[in-house]
N, C-alpha and C. Protein backbone atom coordinates (compact mmCIF):
# COMPACT_ATOMS: atom_id res chain seq x y z
N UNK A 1 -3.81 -15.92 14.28
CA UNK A 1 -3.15 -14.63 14.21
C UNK A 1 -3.44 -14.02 12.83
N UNK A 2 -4.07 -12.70 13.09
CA UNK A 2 -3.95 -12.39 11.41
C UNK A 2 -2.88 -12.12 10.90
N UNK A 3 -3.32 -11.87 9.21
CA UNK A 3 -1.81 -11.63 8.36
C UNK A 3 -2.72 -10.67 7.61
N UNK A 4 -1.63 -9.87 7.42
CA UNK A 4 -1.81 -8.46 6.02
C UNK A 4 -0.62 -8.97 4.93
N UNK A 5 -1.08 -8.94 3.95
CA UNK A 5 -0.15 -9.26 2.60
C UNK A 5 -0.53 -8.28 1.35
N UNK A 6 0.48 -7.06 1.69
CA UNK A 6 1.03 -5.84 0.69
C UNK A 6 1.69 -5.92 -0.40
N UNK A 7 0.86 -5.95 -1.23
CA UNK A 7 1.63 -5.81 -2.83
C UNK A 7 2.05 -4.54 -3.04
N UNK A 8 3.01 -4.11 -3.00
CA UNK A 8 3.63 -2.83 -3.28
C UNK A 8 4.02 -2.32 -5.22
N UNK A 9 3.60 -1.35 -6.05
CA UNK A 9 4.10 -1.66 -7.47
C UNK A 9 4.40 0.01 -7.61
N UNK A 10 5.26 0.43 -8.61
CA UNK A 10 5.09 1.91 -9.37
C UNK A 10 3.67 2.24 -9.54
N UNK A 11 3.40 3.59 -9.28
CA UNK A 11 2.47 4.18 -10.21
C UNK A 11 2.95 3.73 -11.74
N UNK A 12 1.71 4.07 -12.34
CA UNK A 12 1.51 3.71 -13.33
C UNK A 12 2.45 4.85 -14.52
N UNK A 13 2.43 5.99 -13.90
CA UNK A 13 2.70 7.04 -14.65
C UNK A 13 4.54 7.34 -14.30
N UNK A 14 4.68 6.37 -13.47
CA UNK A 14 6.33 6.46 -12.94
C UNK A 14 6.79 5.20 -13.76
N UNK A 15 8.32 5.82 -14.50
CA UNK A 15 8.94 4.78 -15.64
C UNK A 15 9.50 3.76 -14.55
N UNK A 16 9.28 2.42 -14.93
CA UNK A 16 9.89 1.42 -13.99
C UNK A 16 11.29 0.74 -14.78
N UNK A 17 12.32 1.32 -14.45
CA UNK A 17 13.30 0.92 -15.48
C UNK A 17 13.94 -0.42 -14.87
N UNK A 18 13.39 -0.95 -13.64
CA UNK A 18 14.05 -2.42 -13.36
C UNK A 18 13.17 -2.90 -13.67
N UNK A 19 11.85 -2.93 -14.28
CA UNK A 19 11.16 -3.74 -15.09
C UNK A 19 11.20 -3.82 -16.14
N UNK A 20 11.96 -2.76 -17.15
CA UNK A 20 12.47 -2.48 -18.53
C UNK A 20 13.31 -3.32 -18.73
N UNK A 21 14.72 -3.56 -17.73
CA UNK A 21 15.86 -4.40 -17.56
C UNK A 21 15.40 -5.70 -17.98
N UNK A 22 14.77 -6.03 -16.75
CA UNK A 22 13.88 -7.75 -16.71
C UNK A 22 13.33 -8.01 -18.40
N UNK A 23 13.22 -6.95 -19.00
CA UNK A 23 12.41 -7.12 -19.96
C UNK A 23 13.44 -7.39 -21.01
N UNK A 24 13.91 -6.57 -21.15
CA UNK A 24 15.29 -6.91 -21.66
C UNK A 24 15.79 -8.08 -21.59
N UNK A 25 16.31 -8.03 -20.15
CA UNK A 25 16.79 -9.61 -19.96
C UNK A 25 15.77 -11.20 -21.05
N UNK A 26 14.77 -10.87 -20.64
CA UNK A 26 13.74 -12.01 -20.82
C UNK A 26 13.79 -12.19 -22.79
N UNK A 27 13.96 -11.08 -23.26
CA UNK A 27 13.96 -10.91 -24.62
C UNK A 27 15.45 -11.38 -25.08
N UNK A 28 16.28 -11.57 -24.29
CA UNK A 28 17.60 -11.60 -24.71
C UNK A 28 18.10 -13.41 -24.50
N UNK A 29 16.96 -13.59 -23.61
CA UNK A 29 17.03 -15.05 -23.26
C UNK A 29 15.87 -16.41 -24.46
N UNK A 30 15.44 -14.86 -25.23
CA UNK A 30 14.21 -15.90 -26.05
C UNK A 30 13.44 -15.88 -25.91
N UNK A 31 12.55 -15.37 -24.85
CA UNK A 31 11.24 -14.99 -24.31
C UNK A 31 10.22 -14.00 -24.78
N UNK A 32 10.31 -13.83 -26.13
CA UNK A 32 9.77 -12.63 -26.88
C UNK A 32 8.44 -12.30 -26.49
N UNK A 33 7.63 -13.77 -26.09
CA UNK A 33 6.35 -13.53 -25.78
C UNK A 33 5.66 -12.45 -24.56
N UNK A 34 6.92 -11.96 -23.92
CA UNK A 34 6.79 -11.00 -22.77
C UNK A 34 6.54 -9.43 -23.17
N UNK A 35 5.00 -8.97 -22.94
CA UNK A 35 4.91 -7.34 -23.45
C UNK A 35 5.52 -6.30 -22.63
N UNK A 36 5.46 -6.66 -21.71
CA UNK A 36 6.08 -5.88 -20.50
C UNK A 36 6.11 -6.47 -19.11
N UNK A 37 6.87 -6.21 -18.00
CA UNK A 37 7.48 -6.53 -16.77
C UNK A 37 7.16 -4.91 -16.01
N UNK A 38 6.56 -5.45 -14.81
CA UNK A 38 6.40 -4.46 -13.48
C UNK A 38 7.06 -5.24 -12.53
N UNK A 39 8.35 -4.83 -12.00
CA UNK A 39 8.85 -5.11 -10.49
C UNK A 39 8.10 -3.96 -9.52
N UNK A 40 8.06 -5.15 -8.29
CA UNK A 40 7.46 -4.37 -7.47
C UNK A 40 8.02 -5.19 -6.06
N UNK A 41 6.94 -4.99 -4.79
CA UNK A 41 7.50 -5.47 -3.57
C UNK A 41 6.49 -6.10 -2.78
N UNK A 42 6.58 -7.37 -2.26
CA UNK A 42 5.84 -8.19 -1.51
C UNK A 42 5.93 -8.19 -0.03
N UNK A 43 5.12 -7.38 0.72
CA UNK A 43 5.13 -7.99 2.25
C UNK A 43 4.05 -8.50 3.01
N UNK A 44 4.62 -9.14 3.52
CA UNK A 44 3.45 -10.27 4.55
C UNK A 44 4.05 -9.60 6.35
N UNK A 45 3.10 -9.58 6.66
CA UNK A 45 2.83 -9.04 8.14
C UNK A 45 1.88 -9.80 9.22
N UNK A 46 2.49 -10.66 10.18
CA UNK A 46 1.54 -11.17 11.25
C UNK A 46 1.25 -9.98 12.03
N UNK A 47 0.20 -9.81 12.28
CA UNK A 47 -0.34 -8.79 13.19
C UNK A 47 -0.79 -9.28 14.66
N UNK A 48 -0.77 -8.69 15.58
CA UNK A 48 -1.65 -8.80 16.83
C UNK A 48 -3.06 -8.87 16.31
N UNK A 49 -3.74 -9.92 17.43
CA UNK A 49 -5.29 -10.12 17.17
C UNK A 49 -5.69 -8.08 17.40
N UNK A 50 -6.87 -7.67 16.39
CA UNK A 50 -7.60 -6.62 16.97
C UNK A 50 -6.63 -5.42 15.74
N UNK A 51 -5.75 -5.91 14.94
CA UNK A 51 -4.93 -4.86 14.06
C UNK A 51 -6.10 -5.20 12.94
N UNK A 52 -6.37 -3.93 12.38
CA UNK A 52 -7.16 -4.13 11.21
C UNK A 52 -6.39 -3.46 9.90
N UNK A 53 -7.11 -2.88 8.95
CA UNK A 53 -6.92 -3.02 7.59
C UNK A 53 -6.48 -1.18 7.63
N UNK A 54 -6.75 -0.27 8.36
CA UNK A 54 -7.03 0.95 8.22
C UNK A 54 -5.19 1.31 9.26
N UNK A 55 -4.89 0.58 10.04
CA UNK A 55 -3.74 0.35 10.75
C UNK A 55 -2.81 -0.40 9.69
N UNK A 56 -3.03 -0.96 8.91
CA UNK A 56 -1.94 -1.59 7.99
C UNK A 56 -1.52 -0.28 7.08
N UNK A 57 -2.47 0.52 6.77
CA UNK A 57 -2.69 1.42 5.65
C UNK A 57 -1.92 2.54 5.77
N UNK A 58 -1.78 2.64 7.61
CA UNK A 58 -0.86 3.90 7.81
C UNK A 58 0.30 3.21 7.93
N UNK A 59 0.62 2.05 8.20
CA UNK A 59 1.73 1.12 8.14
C UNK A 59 2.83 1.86 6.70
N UNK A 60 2.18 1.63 5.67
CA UNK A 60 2.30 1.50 4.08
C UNK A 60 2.11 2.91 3.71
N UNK A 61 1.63 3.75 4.50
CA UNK A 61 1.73 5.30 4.04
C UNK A 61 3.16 6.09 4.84
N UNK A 62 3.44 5.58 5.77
CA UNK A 62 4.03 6.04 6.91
C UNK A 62 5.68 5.23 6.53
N UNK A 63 6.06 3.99 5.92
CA UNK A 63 7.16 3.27 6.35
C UNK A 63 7.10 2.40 4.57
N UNK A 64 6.18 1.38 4.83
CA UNK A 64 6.69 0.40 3.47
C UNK A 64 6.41 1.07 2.08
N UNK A 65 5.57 1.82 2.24
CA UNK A 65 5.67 2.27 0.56
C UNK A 65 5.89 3.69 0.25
N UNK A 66 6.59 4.61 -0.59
CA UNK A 66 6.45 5.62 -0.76
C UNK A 66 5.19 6.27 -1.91
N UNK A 67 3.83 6.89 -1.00
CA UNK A 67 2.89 7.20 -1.52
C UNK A 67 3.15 7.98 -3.09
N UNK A 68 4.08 8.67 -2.41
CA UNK A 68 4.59 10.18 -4.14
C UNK A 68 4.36 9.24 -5.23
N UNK A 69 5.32 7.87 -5.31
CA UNK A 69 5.40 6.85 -6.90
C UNK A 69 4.77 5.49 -6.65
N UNK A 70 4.45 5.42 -5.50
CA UNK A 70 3.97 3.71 -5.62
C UNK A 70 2.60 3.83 -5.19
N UNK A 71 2.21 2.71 -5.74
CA UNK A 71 0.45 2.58 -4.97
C UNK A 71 0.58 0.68 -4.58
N UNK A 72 -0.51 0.64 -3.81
CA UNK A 72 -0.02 -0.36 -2.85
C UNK A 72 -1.45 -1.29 -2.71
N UNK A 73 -1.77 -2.59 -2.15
CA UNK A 73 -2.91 -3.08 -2.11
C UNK A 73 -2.68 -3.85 -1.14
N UNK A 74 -3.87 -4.50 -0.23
CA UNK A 74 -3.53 -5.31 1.16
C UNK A 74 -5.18 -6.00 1.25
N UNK A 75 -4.65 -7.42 1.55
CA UNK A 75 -5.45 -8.52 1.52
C UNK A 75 -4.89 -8.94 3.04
N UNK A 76 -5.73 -9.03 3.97
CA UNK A 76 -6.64 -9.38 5.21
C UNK A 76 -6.90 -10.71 5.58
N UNK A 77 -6.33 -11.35 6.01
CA UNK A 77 -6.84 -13.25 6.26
C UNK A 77 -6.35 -13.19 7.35
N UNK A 78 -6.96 -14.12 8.12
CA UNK A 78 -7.31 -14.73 9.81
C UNK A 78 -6.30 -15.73 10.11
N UNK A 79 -6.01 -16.47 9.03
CA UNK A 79 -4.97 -17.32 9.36
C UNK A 79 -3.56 -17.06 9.59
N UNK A 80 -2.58 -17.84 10.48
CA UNK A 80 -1.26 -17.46 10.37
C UNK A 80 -0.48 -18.48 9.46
C-alpha cells in the first residue's frame, strides 16, 4: 500500500511564535546551544494503490495545509 509523508512548516517570511516559545523554553532549561526552533506538522497517509503524488498535493492545498503561510513537502514510498 503506498504512503505519502507531509512535512507541513511556516513560510519562511511568517513569524513562528510557537517556535520562539520552544526556544525560549530550551534556553531556560540550559540549552543555549539552540539558534532557533521551527514547529511545524507531520502527516503520514496510506493511500489506495494508483493515488499518486499530484493527488496528495491537492490533498495539502485543499485540507492539510494552509497555502497563504505554510509550505509543505511529500515523500512517496510503496511500502505500508
Amino acid at each position: 500500500m503506498p504512503k505519502a509523508k507531509i512535512t507541513i512548516r511556516l513560510k519562511p517570511t511568517v513569524l513562528d511564535a510557537q517556535g520562539a516559545v520552544v526556544k525560549h523554553a530550551l534556553h531556560r532549561l540550559g540549552f543555549d546551544s539552540v539558534d532557533d526552533v521551527h514547529v511545524g506538522k507531520y502527516v503520514e497517509l496510506e493511500l489506495a494503490p494508483g493515488a499518486d503524488e499530484e493527488l496528495v498535493r491537492e490533498m495539502c492545498q485543499k485540507l492539510l495545509a494552509n497555502p497563504v503561510i505554510e509550505q509543505y513537502s511529500i515523500t512517496l514510498s510503496g511500502e505500508a
